[in-house]
C-alpha atoms as a PDB file:
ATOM      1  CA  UNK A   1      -8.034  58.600  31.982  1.00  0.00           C
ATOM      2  CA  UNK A   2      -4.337  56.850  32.518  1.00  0.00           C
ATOM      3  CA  UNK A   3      -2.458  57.331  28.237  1.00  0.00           C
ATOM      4  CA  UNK A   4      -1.256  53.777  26.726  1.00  0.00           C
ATOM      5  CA  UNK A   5       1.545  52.822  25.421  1.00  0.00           C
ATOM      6  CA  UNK A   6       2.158  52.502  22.255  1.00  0.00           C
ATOM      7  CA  UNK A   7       3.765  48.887  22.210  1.00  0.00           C
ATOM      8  CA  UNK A   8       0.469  48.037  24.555  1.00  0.00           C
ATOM      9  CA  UNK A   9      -1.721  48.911  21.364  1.00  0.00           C
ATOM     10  CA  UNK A  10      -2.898  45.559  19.434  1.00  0.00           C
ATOM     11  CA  UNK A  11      -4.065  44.990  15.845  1.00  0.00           C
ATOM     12  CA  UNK A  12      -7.068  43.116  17.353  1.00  0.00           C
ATOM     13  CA  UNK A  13      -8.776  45.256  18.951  1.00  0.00           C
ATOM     14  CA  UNK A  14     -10.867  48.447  18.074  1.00  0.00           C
ATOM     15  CA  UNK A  15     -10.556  51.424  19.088  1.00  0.00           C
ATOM     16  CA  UNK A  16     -12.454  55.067  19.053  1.00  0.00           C
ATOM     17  CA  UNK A  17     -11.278  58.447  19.742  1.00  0.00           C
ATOM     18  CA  UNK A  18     -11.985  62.189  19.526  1.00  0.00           C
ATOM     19  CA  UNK A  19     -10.911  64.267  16.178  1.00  0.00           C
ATOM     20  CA  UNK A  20      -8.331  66.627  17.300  1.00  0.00           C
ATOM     21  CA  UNK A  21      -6.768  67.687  13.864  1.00  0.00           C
ATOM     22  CA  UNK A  22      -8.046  67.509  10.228  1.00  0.00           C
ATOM     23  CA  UNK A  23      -4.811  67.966   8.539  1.00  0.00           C
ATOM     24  CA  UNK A  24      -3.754  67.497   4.344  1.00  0.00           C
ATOM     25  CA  UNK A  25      -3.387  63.752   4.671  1.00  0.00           C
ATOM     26  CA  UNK A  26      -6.170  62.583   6.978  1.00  0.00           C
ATOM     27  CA  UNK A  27      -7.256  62.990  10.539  1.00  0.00           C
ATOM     28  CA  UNK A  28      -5.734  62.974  13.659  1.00  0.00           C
ATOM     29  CA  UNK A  29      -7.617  61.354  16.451  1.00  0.00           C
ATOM     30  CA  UNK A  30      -6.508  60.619  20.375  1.00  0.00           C
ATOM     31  CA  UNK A  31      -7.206  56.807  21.449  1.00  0.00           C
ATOM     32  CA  UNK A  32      -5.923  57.878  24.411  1.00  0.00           C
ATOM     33  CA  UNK A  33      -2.438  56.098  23.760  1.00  0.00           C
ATOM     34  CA  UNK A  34       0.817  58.316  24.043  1.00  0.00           C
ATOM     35  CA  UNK A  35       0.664  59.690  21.153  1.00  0.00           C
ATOM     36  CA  UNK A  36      -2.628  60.754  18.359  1.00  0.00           C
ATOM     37  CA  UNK A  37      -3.176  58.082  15.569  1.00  0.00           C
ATOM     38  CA  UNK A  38      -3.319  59.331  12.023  1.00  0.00           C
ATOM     39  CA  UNK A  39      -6.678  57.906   9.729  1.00  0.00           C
ATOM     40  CA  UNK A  40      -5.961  58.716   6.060  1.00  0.00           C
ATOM     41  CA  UNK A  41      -8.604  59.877   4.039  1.00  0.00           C
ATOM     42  CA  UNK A  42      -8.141  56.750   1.485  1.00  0.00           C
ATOM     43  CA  UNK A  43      -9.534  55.115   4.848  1.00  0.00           C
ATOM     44  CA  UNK A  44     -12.387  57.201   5.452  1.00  0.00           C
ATOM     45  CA  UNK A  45     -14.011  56.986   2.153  1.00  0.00           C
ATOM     46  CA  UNK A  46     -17.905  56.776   2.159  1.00  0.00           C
ATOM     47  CA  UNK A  47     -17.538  58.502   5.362  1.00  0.00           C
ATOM     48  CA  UNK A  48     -19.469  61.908   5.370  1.00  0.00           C
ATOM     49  CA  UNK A  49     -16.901  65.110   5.686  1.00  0.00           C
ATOM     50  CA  UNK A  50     -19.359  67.000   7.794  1.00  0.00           C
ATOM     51  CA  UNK A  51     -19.286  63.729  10.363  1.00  0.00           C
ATOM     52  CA  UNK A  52     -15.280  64.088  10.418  1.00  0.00           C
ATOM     53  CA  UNK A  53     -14.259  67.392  12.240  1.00  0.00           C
ATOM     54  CA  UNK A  54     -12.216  68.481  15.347  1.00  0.00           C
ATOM     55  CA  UNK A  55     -14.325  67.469  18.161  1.00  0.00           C
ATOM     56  CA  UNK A  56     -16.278  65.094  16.381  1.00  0.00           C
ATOM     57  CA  UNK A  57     -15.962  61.004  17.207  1.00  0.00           C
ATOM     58  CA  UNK A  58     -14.887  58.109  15.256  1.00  0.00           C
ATOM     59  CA  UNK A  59     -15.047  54.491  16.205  1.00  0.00           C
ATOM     60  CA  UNK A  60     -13.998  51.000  14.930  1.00  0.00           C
ATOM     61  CA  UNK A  61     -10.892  51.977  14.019  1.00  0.00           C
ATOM     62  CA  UNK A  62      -8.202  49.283  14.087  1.00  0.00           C
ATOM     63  CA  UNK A  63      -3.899  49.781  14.479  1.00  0.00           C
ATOM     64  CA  UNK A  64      -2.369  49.645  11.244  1.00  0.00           C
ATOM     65  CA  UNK A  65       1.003  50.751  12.171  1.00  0.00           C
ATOM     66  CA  UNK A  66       3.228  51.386  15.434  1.00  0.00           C
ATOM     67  CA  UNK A  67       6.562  52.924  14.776  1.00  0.00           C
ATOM     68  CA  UNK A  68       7.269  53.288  18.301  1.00  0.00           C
ATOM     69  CA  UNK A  69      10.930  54.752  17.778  1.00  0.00           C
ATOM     70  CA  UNK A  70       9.425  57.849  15.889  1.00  0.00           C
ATOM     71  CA  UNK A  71       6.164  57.785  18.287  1.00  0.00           C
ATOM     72  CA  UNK A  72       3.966  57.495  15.241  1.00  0.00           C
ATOM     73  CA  UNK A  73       0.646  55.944  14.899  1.00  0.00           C
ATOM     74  CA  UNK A  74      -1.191  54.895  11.774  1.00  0.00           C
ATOM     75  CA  UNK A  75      -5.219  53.479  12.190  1.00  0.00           C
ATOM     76  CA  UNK A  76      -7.580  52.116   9.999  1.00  0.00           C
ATOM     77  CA  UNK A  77     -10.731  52.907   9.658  1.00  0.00           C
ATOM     78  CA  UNK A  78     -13.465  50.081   9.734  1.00  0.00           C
ATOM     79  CA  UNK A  79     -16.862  50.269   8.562  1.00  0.00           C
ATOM     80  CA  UNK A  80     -19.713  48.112   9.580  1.00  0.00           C
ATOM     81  CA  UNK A  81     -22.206  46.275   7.246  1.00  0.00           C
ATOM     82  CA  UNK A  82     -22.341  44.975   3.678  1.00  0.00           C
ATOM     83  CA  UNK A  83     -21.816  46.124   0.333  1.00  0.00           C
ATOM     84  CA  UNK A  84     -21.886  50.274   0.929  1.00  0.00           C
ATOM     85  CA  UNK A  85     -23.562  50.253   4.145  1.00  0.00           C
ATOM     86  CA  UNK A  86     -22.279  52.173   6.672  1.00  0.00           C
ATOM     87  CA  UNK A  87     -24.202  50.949   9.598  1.00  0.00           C
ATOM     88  CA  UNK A  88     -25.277  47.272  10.908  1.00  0.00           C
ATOM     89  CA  UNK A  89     -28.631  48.081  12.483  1.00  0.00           C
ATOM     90  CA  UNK A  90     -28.011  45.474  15.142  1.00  0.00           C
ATOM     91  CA  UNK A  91     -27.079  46.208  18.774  1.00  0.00           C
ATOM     92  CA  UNK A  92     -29.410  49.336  18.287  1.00  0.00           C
ATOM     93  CA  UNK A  93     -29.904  50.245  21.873  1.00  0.00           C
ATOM     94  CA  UNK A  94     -26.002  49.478  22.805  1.00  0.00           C
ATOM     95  CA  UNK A  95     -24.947  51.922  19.927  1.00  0.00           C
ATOM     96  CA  UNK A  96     -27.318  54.909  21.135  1.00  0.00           C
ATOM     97  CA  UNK A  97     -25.733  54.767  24.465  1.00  0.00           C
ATOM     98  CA  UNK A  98     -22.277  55.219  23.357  1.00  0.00           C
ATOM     99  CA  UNK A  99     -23.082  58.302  21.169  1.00  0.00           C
ATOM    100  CA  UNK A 100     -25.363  59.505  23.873  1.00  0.00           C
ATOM    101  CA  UNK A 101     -21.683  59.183  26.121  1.00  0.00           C
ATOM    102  CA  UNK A 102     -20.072  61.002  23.486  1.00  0.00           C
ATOM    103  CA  UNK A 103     -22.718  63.961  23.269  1.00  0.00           C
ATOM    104  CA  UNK A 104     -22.121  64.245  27.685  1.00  0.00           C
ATOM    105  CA  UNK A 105     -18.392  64.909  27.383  1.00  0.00           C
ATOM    106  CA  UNK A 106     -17.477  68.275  27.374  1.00  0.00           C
ATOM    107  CA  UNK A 107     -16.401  70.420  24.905  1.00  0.00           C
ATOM    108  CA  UNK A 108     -12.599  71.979  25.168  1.00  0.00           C
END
């Protein structure tokens, strides 16, 4: 799968990506773009640790900075529902076959 830049990356749009680092100050995760977008932890909150290791796979995350000089990436992360909910029970079926792409790719 062809990288993107990072000037091609928008604030609208979501994104998902494979955990490649935990390090002191959040995750590291490749969107495929040029470079591996940090999450901070302070983003992650509610999110359970076990669900956010190297290999693992996080979704609706959204740009929250570009410094494009420095190559740097900064994401969000978004969760779905109300209140403390983690997970909007709609699109069910559309969901399951996303994680059940995720579970077919191979391990490095």
């Amino acid at each position: 799968k062809e990288r993107v830049q990072l000037s091609e990356l928008t604030r609208a749009t979501y994104y998902e990506g494979q955990i490649i680092k935990v390090i002191r100050s959040g995750i590291l995760v490749d969107v495929q773009a040029m470079t591996p977008g940090l999450v901070r932890w302070k983003s992650l909150r509610g999110v359970p640790r076990k669900l956010l290791k190297k290999g693992g796979f996080l979704a609706n995350l959204r740009v929250q900075k570009v410094d494009e000089d420095a190559q740097k990436l900064c994401l969000t992360f978004h969760g779905l529902g109300f209140g403390h909910d983690t997970v909007e029970e709609c699109n069910y079926e559309a969901i399951k076959c996303r994680v059940l792409s995720w579970a077919a790719t191979p391990a490095e």
